[in-house]
Protein backbone atom coordinates (compact mmCIF):
# COMPACT_ATOMS: atom_id res chain seq x y z
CA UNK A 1 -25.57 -4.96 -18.14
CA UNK A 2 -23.09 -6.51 -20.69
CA UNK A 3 -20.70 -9.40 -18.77
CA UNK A 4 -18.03 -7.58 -20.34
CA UNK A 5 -18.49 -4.56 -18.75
CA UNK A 6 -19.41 -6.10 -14.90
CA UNK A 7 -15.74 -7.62 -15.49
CA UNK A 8 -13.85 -4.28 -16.36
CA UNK A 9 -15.57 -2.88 -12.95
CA UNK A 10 -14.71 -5.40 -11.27
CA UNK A 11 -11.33 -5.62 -12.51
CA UNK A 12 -10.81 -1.74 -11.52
CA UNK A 13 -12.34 -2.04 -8.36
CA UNK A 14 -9.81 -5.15 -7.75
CA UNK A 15 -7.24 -2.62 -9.14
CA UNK A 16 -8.08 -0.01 -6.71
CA UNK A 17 -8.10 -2.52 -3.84
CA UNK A 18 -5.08 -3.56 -4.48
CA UNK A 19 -3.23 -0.07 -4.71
CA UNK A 20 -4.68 0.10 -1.15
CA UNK A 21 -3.87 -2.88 0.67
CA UNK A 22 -0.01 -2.66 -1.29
CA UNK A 23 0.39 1.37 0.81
CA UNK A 24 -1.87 0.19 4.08
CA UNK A 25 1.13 -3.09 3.93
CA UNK A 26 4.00 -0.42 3.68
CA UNK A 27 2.47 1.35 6.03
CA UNK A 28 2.59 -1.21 8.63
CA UNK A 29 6.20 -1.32 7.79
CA UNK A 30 5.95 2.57 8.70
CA UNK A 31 4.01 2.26 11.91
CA UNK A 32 6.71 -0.75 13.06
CA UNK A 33 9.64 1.36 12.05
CA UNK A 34 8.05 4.13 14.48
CA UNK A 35 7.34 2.01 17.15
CA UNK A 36 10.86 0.07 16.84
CA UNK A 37 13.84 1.21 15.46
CA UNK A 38 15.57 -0.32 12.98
CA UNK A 39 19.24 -0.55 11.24
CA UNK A 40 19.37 0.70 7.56
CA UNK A 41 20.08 -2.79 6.75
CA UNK A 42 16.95 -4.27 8.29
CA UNK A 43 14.67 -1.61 6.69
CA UNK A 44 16.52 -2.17 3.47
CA UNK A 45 15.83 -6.00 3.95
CA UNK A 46 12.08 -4.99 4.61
CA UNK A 47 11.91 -2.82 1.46
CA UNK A 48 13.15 -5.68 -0.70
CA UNK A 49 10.77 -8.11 1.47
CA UNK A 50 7.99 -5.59 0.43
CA UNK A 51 9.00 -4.72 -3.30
CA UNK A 52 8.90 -8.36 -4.31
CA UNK A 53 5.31 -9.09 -2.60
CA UNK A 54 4.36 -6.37 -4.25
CA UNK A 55 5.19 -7.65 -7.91
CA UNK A 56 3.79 -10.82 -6.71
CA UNK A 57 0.84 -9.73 -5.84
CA UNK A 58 0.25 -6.91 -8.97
CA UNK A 59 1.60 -9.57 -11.56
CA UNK A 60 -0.99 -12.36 -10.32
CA UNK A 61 -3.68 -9.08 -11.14
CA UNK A 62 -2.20 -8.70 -14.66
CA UNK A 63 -1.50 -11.90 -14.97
CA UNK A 64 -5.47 -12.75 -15.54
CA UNK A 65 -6.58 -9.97 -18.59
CA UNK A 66 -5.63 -10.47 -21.66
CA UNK A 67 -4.59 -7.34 -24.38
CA UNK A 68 -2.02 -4.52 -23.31
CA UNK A 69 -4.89 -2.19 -22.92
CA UNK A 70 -6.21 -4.40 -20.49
CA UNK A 71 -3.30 -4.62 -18.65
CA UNK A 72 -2.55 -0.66 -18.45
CA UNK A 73 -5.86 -0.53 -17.28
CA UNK A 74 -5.05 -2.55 -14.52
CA UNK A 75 -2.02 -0.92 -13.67
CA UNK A 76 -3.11 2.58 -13.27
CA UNK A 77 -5.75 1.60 -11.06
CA UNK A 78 -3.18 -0.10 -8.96
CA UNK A 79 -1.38 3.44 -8.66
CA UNK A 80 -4.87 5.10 -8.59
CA UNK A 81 -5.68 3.04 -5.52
CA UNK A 82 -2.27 3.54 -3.86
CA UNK A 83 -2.65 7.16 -4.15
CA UNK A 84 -6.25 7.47 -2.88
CA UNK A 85 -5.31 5.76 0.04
CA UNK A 86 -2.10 8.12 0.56
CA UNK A 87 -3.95 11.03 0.37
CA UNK A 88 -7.09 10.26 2.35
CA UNK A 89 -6.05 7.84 4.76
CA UNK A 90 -2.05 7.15 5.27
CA UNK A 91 -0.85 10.88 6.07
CA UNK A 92 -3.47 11.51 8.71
CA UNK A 93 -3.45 8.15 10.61
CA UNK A 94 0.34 8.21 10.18
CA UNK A 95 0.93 11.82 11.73
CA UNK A 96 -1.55 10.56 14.76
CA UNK A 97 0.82 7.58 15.53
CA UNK A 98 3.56 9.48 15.21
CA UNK A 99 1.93 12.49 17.55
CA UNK A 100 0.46 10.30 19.96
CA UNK A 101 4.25 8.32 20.11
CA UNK A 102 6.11 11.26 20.80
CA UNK A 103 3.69 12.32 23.57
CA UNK A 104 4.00 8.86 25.51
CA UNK A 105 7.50 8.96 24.75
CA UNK A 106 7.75 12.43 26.86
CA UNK A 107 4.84 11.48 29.10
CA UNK A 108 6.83 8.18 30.07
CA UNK A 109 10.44 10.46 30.68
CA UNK A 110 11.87 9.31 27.62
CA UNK A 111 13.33 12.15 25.87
């Protein structure tokens, strides 16, 4: 197999992992805002927290190909990863924490 082409794999599959680990990060942000509440400001605080680690983190991936093509590439298997994980992982382990909070919430008296 060409070198070339072991890189562009590699470079997706970095792509996808990093879509991934970008929504399971916000989604820690989700399961703390369950568990704790927070004040609008705080979770706007977070979100800004969270936007610019996440510009970090997808700039140091384009940061690395060179060519546009390259780099479009890169970025929609960023948003290809984030939605995979959305849809096959984040809803359903989301709506258990939230499920499984509002029944020790009631099971502990707290209405």
């Amino acid at each position: 197999m060409s070198v070339h082409i072991v890189y562009e794999v590699r470079l997706l599959l970095y792509s996808f992992a990093t879509g991934a680990g970008l929504m399971m990060t916000y989604d820690f942000l989700r399961i703390l805002r369950i568990f704790i509440p927070h004040l609008p400001v705080i979770m706007g605080v977070e979100d800004m927290v969270y936007w610019v680690y996440a510009s970090l983190v997808t700039f140091s991936l384009l940061y690395a190909p060179p060519g546009l093509l390259r780099r479009a590439y890169v970025i929609a298997g960023v948003f290809i990863g984030m939605f995979l994980y959305d849809r096959l992982i984040s809803r359903f382990f989301l709506k258990f924490l939230k499920n499984t909070w509002k029944y020790l919430r009631m099971k502990l008296g707290r209405v």
